[in-house]
N, C-alpha and C. Protein backbone atom coordinates (compact mmCIF):
# COMPACT_ATOMS: atom_id res chain seq x y z
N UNK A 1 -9.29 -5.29 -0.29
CA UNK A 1 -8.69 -6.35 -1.05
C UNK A 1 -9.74 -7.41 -1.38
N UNK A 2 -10.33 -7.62 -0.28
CA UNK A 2 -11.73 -8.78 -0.58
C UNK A 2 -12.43 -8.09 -1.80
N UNK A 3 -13.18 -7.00 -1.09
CA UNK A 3 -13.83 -6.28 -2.76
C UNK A 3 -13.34 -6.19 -3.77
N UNK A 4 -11.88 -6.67 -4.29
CA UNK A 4 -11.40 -6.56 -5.77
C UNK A 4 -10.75 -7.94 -5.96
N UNK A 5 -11.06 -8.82 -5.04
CA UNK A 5 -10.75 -10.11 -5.06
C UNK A 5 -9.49 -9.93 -5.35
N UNK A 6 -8.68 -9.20 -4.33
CA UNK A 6 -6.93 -9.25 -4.50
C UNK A 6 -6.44 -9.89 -3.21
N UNK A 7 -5.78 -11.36 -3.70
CA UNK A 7 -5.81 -12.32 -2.25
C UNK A 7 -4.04 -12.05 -1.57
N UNK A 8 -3.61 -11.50 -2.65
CA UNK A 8 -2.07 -11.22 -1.54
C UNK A 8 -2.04 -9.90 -2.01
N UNK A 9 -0.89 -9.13 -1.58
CA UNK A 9 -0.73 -7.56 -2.41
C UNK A 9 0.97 -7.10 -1.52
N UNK A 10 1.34 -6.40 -2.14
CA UNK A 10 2.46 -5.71 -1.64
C UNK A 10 1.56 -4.24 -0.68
N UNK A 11 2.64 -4.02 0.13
CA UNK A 11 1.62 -2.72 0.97
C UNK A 11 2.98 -1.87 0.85
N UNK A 12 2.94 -0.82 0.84
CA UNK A 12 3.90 0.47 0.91
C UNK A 12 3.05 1.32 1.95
N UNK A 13 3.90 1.72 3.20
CA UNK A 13 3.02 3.44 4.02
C UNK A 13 3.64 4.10 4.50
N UNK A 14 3.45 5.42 4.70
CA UNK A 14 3.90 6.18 5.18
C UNK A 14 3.71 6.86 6.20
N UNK A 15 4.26 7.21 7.70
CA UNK A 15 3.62 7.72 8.44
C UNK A 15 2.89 7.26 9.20
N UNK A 16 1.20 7.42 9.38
CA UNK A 16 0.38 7.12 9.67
C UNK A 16 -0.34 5.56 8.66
N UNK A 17 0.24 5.80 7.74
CA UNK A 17 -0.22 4.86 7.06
C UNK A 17 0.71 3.41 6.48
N UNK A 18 2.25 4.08 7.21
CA UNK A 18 3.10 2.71 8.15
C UNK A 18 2.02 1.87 8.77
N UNK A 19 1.58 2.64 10.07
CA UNK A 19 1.40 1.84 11.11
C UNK A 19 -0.09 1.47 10.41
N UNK A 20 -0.60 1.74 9.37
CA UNK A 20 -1.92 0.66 9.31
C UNK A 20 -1.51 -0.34 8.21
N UNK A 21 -0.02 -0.17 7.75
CA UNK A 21 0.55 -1.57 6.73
C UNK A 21 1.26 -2.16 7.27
N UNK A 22 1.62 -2.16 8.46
CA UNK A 22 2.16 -3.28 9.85
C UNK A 22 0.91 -3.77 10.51
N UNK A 23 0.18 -3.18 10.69
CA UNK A 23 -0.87 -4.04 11.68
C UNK A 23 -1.57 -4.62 10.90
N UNK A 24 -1.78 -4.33 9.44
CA UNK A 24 -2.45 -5.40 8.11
C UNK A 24 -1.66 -6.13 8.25
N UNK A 25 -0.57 -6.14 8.06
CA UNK A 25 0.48 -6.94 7.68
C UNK A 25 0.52 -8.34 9.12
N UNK A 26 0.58 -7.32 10.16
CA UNK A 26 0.34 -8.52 11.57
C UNK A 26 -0.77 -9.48 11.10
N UNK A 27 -1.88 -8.09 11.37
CA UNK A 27 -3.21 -9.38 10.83
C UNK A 27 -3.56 -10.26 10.09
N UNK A 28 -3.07 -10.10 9.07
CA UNK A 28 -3.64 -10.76 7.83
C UNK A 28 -2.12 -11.03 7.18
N UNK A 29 -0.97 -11.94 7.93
CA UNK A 29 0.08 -12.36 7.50
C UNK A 29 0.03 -12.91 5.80
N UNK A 30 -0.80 -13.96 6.10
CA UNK A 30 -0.98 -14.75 4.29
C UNK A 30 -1.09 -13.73 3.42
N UNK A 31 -1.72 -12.49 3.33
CA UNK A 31 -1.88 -11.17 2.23
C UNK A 31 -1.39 -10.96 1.79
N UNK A 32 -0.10 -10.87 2.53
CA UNK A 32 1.03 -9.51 2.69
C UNK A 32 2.21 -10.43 1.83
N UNK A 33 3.27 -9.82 0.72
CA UNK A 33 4.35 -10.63 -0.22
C UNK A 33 5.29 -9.62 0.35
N UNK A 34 4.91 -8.35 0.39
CA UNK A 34 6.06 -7.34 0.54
C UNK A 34 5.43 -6.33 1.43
N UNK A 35 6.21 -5.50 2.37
CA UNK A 35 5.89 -4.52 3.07
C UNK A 35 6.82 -3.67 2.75
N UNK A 36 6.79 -2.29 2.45
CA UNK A 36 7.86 -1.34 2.78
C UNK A 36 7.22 -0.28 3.67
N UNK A 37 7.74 0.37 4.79
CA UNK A 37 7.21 0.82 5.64
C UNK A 37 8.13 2.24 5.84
N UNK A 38 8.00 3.57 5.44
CA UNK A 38 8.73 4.93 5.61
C UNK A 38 7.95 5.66 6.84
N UNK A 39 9.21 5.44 7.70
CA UNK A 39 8.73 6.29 8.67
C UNK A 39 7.58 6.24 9.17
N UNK A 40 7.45 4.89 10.09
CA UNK A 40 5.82 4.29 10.31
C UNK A 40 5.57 4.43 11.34
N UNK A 41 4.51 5.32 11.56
CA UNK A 41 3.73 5.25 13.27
C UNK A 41 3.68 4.10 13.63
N UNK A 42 3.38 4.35 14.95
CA UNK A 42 3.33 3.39 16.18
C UNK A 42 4.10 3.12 17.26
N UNK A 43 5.33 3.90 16.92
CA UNK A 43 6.60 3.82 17.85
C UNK A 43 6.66 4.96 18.62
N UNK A 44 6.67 4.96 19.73
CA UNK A 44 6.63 6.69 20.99
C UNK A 44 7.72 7.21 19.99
N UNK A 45 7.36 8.78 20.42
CA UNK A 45 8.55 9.52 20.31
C UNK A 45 8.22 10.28 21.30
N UNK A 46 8.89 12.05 21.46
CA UNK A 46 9.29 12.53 23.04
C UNK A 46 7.42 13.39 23.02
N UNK A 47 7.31 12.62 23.99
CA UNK A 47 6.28 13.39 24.68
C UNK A 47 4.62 12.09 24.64
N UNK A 48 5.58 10.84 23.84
CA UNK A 48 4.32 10.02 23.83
C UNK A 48 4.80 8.52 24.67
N UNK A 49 4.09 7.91 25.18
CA UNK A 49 4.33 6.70 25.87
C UNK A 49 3.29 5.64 25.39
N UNK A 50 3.93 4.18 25.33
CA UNK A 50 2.81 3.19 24.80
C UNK A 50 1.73 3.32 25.99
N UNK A 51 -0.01 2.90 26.29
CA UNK A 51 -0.43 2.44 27.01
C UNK A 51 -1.06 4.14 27.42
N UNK A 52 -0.58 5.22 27.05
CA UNK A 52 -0.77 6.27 27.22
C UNK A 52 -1.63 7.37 26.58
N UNK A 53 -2.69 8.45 26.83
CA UNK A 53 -2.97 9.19 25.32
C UNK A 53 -1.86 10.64 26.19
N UNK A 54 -1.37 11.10 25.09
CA UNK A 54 -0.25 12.03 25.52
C UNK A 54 -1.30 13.30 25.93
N UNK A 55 -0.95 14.64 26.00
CA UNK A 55 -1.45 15.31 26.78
C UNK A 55 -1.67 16.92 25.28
N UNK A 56 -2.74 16.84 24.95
CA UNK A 56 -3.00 18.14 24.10
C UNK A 56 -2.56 19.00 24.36
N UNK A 57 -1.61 19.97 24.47
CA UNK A 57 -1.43 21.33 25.11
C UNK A 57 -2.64 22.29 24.39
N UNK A 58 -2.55 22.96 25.61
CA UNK A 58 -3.73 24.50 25.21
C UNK A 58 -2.76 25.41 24.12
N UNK A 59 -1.65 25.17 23.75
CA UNK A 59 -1.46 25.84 22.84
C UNK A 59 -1.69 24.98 21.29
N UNK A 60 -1.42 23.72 21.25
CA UNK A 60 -2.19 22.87 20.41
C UNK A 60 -3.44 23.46 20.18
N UNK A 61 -4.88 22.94 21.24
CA UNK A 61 -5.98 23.19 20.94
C UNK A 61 -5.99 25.15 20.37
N UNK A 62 -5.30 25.76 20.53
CA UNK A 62 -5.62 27.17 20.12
C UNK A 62 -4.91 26.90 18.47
N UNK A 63 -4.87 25.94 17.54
CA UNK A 63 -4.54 25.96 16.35
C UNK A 63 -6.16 25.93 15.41
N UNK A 64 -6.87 25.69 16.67
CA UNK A 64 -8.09 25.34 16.11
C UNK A 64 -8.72 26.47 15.99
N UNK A 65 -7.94 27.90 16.13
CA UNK A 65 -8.70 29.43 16.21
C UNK A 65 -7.93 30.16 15.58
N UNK A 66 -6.52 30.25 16.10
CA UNK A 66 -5.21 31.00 15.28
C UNK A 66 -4.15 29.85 14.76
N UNK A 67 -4.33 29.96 13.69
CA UNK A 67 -3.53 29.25 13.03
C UNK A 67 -2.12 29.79 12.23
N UNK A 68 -0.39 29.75 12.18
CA UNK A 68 0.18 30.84 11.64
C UNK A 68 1.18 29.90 11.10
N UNK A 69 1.57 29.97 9.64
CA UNK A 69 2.43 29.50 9.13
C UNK A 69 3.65 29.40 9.87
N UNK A 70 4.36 29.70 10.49
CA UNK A 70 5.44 29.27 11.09
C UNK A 70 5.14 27.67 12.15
N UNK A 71 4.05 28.51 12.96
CA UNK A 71 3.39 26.61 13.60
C UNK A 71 3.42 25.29 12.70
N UNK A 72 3.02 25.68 11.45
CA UNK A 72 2.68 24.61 10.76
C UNK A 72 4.00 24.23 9.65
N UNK A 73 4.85 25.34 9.75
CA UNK A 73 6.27 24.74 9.23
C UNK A 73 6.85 23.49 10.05
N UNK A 74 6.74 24.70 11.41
CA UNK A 74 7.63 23.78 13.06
C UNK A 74 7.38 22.09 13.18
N UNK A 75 6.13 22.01 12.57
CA UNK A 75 5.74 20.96 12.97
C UNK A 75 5.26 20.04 11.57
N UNK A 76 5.80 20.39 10.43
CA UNK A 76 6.41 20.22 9.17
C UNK A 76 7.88 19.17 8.90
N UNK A 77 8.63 20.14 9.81
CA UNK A 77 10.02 20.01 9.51
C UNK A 77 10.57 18.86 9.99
N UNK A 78 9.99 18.52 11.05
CA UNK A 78 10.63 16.63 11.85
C UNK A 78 10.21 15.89 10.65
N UNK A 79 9.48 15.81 9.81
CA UNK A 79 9.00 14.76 9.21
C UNK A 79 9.84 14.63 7.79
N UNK A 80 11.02 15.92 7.80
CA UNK A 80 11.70 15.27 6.63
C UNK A 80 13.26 15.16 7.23
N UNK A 81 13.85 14.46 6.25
CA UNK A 81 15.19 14.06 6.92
C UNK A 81 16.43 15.02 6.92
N UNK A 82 15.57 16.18 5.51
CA UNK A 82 16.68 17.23 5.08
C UNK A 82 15.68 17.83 5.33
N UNK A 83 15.63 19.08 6.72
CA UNK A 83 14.39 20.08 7.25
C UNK A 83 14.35 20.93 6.05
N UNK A 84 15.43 21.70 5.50
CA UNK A 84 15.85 22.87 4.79
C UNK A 84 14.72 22.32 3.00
N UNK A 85 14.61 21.09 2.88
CA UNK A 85 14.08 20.81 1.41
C UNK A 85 12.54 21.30 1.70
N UNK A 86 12.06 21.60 3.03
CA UNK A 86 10.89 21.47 2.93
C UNK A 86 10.89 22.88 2.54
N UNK A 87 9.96 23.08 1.73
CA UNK A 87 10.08 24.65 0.65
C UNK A 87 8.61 25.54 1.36
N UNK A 88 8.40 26.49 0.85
CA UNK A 88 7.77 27.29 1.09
C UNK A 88 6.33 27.08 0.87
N UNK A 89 6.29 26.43 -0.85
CA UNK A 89 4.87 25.92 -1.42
C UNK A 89 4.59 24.61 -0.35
N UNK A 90 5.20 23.37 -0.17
CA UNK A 90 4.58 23.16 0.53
C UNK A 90 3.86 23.30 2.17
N UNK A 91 4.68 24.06 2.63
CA UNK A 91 4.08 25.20 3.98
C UNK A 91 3.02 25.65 3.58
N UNK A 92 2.97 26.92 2.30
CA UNK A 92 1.59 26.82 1.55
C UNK A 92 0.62 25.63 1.59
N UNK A 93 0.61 25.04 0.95
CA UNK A 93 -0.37 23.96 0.47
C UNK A 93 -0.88 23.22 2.05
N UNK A 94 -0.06 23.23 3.06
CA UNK A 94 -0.63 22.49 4.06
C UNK A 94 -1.39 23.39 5.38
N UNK A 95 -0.82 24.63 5.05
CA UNK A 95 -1.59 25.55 5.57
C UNK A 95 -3.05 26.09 5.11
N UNK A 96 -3.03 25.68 4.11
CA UNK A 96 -4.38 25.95 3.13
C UNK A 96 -5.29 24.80 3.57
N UNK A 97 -4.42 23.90 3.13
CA UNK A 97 -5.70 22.53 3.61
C UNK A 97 -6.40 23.10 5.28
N UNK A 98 -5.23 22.86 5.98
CA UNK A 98 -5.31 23.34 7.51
C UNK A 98 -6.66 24.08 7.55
N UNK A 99 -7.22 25.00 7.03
CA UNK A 99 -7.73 26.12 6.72
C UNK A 99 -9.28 25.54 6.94
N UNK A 100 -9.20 24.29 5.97
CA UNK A 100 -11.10 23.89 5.48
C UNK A 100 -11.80 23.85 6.64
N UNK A 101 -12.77 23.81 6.75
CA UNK A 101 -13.65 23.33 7.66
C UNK A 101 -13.33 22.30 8.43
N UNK A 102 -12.85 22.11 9.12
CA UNK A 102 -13.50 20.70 10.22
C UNK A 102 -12.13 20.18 10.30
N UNK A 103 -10.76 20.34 9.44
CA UNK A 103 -9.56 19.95 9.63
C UNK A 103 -8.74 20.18 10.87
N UNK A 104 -8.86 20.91 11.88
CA UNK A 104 -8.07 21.44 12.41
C UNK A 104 -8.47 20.51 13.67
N UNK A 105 -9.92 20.79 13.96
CA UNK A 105 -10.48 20.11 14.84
C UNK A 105 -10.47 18.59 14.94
N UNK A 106 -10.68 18.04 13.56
CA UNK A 106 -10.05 16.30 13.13
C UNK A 106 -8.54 15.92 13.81
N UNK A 107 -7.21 17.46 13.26
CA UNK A 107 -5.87 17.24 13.79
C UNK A 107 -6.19 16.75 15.33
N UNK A 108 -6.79 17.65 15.97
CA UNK A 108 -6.52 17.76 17.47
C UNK A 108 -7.49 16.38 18.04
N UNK A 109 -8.74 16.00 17.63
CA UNK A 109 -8.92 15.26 18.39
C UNK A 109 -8.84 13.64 18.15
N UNK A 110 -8.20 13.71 16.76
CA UNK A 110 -6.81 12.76 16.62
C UNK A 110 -5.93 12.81 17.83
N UNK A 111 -5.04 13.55 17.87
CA UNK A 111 -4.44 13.59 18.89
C UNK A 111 -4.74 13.24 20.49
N UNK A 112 -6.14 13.66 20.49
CA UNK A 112 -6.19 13.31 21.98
C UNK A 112 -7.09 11.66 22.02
N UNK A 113 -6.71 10.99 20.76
CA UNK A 113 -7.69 9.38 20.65
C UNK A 113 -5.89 8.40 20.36
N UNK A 114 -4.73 9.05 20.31
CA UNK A 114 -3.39 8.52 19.91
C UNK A 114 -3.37 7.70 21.45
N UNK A 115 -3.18 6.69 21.53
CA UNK A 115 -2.90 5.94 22.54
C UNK A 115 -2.37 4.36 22.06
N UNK A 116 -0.54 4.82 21.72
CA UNK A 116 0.62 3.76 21.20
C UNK A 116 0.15 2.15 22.16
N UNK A 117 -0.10 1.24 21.67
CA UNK A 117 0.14 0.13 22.14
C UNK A 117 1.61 -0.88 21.76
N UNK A 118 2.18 -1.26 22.77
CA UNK A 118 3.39 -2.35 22.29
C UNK A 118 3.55 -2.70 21.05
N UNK A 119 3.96 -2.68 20.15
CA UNK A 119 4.23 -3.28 18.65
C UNK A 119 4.68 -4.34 18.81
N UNK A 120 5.67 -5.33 19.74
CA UNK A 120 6.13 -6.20 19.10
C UNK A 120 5.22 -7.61 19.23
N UNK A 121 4.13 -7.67 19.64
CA UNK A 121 3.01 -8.96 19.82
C UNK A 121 2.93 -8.74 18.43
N UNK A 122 2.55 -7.52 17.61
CA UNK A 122 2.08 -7.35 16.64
C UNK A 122 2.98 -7.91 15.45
N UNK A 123 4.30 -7.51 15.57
CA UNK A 123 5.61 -7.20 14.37
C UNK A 123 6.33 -8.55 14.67
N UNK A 124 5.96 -9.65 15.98
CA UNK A 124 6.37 -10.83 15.69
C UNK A 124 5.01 -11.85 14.04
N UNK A 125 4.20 -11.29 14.15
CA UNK A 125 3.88 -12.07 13.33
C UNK A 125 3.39 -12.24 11.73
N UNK A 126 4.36 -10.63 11.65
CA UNK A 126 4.78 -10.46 10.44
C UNK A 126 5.23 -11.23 9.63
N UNK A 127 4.93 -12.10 8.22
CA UNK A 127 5.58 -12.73 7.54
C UNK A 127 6.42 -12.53 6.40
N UNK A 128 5.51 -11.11 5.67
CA UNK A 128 6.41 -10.76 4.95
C UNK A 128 7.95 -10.27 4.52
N UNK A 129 8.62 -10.57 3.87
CA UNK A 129 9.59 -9.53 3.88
C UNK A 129 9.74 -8.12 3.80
N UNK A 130 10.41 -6.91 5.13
CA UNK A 130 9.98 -6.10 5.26
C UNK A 130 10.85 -5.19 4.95
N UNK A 131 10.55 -3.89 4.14
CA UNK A 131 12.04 -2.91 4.06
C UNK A 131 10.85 -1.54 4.71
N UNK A 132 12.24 -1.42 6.27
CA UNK A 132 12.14 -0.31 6.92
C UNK A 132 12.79 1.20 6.23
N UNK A 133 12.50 2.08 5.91
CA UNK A 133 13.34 3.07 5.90
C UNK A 133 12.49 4.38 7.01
N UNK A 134 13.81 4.55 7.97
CA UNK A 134 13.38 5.66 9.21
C UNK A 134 13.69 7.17 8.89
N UNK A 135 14.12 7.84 10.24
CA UNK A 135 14.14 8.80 10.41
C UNK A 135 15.51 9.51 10.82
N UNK A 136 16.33 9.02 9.16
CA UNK A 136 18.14 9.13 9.91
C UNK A 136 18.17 11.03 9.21
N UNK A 137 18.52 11.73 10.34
CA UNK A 137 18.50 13.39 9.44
C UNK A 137 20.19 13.52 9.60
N UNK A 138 20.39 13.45 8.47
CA UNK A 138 21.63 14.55 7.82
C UNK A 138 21.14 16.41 8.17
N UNK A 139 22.38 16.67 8.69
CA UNK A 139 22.39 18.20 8.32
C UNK A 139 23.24 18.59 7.86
């Protein structure tokens, strides 16, 4: 934002990129006019604890050798609210990426650098007005 001399901005993220338009948003309160935040990291879910790095399984790290479209559906499908929309092409397309060089190994040791800290020091000093949308699944 400094480099384009943009002194406030609306932030939209998703995911992973929630939780880096809440902690902008913490940081740099004056910036921020609008936040919308879909489904934003930073909040545990089952198998993660704040203060914690969760635990890689050896069947995780073996994605980094055998990799099989059904794994990469399984772990596809939490991230939409209607599992069944997620289609085939994109299983394709993310299995392909999966594929390049150096991706697989980036997934995993992501994973073992994930260590959730408390959000709300952070999300009290939010100023903007914020629209949450989560993780409500219809079936």
């Amino acid at each position: 934002m400094d480099k384009l001399s943009i002194q406030r901005a609306s932030l939209i993220g998703n995911s992973i990129g929630g939780r880096l338009a809440w902690r902008f948003a913490a940081r740099y309160p004056g910036r921020i006019v609008k936040l919308a935040l879909i489904s934003p990291d930073g909040f545990p879910s089952p198998g993660y604890e704040y203060g914690k790095v969760p635990e890689v399984t050896l069947f995780v790290r073996m994605m980094k050798y055998v990799l099989r479209r059904a794994f990469v559906r399984a772990n596809l499908a939490p991230a939409y609210a209607y599992p069944r929309r997620l289609s085939n092409a994109t299983v394709d397309r993310y299995y392909e990426l999966m594929l390049a060089p150096g991706v697989r190994g980036a997934m995993i040791s992501r994973l073992e650098q994930t260590k959730l800290e408390p959000p709300e020091p952070f999300l009290k000093s939010i100023e903007a007005s914020t629209l949450v949308c989560g993780d409500n699944r219809i079936n």
